[in-house]
C-alpha atoms as a PDB file:
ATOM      1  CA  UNK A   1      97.702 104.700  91.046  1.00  0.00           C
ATOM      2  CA  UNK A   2      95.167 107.618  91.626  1.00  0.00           C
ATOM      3  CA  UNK A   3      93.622 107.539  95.235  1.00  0.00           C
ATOM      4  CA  UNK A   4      90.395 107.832  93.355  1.00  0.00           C
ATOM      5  CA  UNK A   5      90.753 104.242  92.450  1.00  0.00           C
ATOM      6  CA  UNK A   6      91.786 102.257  95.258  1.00  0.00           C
ATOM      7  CA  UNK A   7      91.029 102.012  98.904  1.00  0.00           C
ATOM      8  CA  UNK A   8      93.236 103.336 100.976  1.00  0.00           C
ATOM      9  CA  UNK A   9      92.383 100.956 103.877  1.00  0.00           C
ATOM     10  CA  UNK A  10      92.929  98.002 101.949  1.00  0.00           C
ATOM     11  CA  UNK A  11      96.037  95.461 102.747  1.00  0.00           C
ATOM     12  CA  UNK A  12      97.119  92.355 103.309  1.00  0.00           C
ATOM     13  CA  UNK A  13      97.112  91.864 107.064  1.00  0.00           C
ATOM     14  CA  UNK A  14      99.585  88.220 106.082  1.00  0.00           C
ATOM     15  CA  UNK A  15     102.204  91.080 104.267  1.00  0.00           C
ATOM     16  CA  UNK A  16     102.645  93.149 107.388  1.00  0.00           C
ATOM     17  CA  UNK A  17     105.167  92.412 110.058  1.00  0.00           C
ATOM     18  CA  UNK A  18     103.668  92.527 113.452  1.00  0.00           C
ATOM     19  CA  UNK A  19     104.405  96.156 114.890  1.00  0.00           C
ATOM     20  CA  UNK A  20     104.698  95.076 119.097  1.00  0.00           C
ATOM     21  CA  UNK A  21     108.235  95.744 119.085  1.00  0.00           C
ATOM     22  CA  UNK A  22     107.956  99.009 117.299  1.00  0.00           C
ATOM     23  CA  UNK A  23     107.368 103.210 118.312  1.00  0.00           C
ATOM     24  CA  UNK A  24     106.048 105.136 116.505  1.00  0.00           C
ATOM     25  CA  UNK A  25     105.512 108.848 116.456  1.00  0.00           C
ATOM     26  CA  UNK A  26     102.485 110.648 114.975  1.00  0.00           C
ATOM     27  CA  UNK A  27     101.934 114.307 114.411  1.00  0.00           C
ATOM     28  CA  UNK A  28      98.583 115.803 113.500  1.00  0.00           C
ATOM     29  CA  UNK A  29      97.649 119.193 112.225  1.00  0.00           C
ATOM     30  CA  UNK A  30      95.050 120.757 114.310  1.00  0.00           C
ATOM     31  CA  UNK A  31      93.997 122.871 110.655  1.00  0.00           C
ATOM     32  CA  UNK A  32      90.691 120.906 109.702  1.00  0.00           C
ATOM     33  CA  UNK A  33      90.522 118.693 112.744  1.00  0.00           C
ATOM     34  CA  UNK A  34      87.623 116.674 111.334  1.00  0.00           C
ATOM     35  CA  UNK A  35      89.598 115.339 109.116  1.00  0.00           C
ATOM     36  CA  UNK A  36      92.638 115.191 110.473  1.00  0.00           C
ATOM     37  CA  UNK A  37      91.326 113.175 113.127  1.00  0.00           C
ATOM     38  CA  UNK A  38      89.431 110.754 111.383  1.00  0.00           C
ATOM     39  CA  UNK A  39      93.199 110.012 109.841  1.00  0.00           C
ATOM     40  CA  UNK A  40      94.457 109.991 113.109  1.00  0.00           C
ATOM     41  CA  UNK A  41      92.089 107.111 114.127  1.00  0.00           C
ATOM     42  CA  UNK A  42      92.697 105.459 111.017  1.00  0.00           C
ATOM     43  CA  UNK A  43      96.463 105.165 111.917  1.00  0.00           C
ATOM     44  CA  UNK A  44      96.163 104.410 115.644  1.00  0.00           C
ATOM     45  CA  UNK A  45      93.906 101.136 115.000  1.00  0.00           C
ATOM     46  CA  UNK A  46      95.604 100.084 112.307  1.00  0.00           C
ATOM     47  CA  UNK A  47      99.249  99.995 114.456  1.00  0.00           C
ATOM     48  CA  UNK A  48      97.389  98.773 117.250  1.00  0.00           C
ATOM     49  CA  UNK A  49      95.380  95.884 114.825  1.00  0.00           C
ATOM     50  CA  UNK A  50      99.273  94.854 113.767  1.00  0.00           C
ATOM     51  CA  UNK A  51     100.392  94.621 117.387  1.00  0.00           C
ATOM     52  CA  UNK A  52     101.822  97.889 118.404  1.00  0.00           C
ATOM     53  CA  UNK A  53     101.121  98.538 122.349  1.00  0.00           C
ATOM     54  CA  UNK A  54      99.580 101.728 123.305  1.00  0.00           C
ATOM     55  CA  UNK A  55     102.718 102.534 125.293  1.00  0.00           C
ATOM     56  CA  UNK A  56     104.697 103.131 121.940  1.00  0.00           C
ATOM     57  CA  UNK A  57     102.465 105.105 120.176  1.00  0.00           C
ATOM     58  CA  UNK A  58     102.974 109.110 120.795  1.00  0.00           C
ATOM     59  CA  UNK A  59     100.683 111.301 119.723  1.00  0.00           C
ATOM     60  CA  UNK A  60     101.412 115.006 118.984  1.00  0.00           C
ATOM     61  CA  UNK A  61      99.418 118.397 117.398  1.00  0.00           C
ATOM     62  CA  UNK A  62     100.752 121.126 115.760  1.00  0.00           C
ATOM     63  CA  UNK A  63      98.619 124.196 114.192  1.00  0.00           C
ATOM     64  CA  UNK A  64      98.642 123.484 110.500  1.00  0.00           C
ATOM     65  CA  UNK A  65     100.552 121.111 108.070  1.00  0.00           C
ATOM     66  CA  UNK A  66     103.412 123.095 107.425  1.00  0.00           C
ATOM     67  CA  UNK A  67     104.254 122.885 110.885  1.00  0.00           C
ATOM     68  CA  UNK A  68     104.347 119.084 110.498  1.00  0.00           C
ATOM     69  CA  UNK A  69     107.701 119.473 109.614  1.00  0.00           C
ATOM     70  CA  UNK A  70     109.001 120.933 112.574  1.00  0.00           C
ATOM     71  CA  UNK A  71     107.146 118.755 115.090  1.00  0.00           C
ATOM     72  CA  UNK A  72     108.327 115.743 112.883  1.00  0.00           C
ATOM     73  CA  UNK A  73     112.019 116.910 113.624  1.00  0.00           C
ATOM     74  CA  UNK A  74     110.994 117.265 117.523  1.00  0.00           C
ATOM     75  CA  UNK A  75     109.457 114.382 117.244  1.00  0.00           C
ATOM     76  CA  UNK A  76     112.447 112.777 115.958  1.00  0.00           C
ATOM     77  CA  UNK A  77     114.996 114.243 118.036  1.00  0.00           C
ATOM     78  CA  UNK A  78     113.519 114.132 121.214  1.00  0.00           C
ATOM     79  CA  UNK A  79     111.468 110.753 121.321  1.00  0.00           C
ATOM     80  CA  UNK A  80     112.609 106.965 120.685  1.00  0.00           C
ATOM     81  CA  UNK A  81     110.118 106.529 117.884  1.00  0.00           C
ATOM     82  CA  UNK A  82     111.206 104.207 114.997  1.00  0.00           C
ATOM     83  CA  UNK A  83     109.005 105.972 112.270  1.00  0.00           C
ATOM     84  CA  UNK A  84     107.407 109.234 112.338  1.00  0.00           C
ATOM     85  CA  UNK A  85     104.044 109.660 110.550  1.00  0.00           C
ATOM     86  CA  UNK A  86     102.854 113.301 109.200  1.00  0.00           C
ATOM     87  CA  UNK A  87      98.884 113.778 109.381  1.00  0.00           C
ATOM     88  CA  UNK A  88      97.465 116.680 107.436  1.00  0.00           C
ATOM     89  CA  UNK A  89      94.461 118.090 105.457  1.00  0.00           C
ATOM     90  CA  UNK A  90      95.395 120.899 102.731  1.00  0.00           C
ATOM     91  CA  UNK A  91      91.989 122.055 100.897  1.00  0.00           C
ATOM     92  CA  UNK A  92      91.923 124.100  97.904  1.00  0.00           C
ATOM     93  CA  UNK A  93      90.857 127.669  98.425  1.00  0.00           C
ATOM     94  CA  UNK A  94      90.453 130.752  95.812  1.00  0.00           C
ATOM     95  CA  UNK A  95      94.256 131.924  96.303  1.00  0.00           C
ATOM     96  CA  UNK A  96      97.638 130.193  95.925  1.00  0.00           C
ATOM     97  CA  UNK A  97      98.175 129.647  99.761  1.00  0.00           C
ATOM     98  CA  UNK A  98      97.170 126.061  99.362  1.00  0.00           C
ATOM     99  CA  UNK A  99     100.314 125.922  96.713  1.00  0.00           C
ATOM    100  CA  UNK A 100     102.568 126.907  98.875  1.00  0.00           C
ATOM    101  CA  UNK A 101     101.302 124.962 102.111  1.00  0.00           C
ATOM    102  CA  UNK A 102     101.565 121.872  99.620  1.00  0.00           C
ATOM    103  CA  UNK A 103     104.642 122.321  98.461  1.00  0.00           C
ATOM    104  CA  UNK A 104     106.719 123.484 101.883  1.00  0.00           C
ATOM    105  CA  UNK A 105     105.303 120.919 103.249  1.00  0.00           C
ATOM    106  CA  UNK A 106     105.761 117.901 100.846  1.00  0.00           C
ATOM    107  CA  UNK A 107     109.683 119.180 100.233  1.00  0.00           C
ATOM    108  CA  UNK A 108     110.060 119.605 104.029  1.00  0.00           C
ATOM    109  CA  UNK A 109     108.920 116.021 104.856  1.00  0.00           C
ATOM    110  CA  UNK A 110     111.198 114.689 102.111  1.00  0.00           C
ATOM    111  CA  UNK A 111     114.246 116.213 103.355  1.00  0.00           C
ATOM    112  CA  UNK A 112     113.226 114.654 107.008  1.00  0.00           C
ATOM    113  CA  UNK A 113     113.540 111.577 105.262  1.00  0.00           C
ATOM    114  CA  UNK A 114     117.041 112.142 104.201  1.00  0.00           C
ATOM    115  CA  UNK A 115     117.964 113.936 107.364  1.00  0.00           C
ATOM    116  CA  UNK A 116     117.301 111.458 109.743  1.00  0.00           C
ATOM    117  CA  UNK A 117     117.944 107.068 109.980  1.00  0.00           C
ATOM    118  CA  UNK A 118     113.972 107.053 110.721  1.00  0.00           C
ATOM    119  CA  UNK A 119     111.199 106.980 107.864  1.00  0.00           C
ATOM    120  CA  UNK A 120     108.930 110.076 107.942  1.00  0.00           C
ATOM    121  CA  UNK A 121     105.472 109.149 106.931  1.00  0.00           C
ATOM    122  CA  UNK A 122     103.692 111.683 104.384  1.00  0.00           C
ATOM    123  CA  UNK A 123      99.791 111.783 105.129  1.00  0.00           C
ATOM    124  CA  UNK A 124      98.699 114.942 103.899  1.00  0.00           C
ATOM    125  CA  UNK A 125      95.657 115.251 101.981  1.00  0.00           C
ATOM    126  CA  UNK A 126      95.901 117.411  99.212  1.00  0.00           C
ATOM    127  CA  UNK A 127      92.710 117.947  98.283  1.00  0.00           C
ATOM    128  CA  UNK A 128      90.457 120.195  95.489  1.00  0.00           C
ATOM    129  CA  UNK A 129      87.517 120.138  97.741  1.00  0.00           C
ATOM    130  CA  UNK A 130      86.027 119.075 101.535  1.00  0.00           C
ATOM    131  CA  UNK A 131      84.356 115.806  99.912  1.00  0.00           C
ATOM    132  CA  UNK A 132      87.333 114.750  98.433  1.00  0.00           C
ATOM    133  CA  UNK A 133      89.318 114.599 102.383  1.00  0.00           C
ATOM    134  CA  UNK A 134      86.194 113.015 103.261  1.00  0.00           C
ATOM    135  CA  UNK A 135      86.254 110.200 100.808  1.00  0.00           C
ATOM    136  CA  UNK A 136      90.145 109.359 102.039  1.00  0.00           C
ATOM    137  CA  UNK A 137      89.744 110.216 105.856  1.00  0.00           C
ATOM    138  CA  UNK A 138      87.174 107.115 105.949  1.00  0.00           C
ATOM    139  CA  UNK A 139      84.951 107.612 103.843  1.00  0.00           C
ATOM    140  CA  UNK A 140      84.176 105.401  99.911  1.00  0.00           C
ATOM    141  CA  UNK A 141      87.956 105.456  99.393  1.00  0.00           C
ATOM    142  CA  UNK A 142      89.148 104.260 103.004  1.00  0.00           C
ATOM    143  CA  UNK A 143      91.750 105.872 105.498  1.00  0.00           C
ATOM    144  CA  UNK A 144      94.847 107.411 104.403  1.00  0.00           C
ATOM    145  CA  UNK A 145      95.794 107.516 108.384  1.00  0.00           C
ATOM    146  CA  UNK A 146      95.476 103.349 107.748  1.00  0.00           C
ATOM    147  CA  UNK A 147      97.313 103.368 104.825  1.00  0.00           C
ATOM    148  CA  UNK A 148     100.288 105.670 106.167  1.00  0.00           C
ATOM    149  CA  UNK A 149     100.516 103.253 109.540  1.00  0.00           C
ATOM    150  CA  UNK A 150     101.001  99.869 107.532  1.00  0.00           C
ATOM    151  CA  UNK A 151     103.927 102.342 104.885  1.00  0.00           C
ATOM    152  CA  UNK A 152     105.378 102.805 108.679  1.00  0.00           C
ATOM    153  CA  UNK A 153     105.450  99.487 109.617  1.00  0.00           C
ATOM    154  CA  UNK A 154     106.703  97.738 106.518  1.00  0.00           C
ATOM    155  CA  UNK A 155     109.245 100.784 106.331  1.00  0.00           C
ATOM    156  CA  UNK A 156     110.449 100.243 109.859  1.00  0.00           C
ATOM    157  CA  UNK A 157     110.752  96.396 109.103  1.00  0.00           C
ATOM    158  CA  UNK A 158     113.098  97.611 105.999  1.00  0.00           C
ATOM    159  CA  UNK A 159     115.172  99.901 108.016  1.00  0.00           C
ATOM    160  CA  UNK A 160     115.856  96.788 110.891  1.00  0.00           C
ATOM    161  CA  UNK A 161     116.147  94.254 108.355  1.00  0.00           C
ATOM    162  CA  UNK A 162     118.720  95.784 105.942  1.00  0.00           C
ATOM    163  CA  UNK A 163     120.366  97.328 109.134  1.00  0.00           C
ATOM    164  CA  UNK A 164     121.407  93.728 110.709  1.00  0.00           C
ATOM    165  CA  UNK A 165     122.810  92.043 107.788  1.00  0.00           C
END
């Protein structure tokens, strides 16, 4: 379903499994910082509404979105975090940079996900213009940040439950 016709902030709070026990990792592109820390915000009180503690939420920036991939790896390697989620803003310009940023960056998260026994969140906004990260950084179409923290919770909840049967 197109972004454009849901709200990315809503769910089910009775569907998600309570987060206290979990860690999670979160890496943020510093590359347009307003929105990328409205997403941020988005994902830290939604963990933190589900019961993760403070204490197991790590927070880390890199420059730009492509570089999401190797702080998700560091992030991976060198933390205990059960998930990691990826926070980035990509905005259409006039040349083909923002197809390449896009596409790095979505193939490099996917192969984190196949790389590693943790799931690696994608929450990069891909977007044709500023309004349209607006409307999905908390604005008319909700918080992708939200919507990435409850895919890490119910993702980390598949992992543990498929791993001890």
């Amino acid at each position: 379903m197109a972004s454009s016709l849901k709200n990315l902030s809503e769910y089910n709070p009775d569907e998600i499994p309570s987060a206290s026990e979990m860690k999670f990792g979160i890496v943020v592109s510093e590359w347009n910082s307003n929105i990328t820390n409205a997403l941020l915000d988005g994902a830290i009180e939604t963990l933190k509404k589900n019961g993760a503690k403070d204490e197991n939420i790590i927070v880390s920036h890199v420059p730009g979105s492509f570089e999401l991939i190797a702080g998700g790896r560091y992030m991976a390697e060198l933390t205990d975090a059960d998930a990691v989620i990826c926070l980035g803003c990509v905005i259409k310009g006039d040349t083909p940079h923002f197809d390449y940023v896009c596409a790095g960056t979505t193939q490099g998260i996917a192969e984190l996900n196949t790389r590693y026994d943790k799931p690696f969140i994608f929450g990069v906004i891909t977007t044709n213009n500023l309004q349209q990260a607006l409307d999905r950084c908390g604005g008319r179409l909700g918080n992708k940040g939200t919507e990435c923290a409850i895919t890490a919770i119910k993702m980390i909840n598949l992992f543990w439950s498929l791993k001890n049967k």
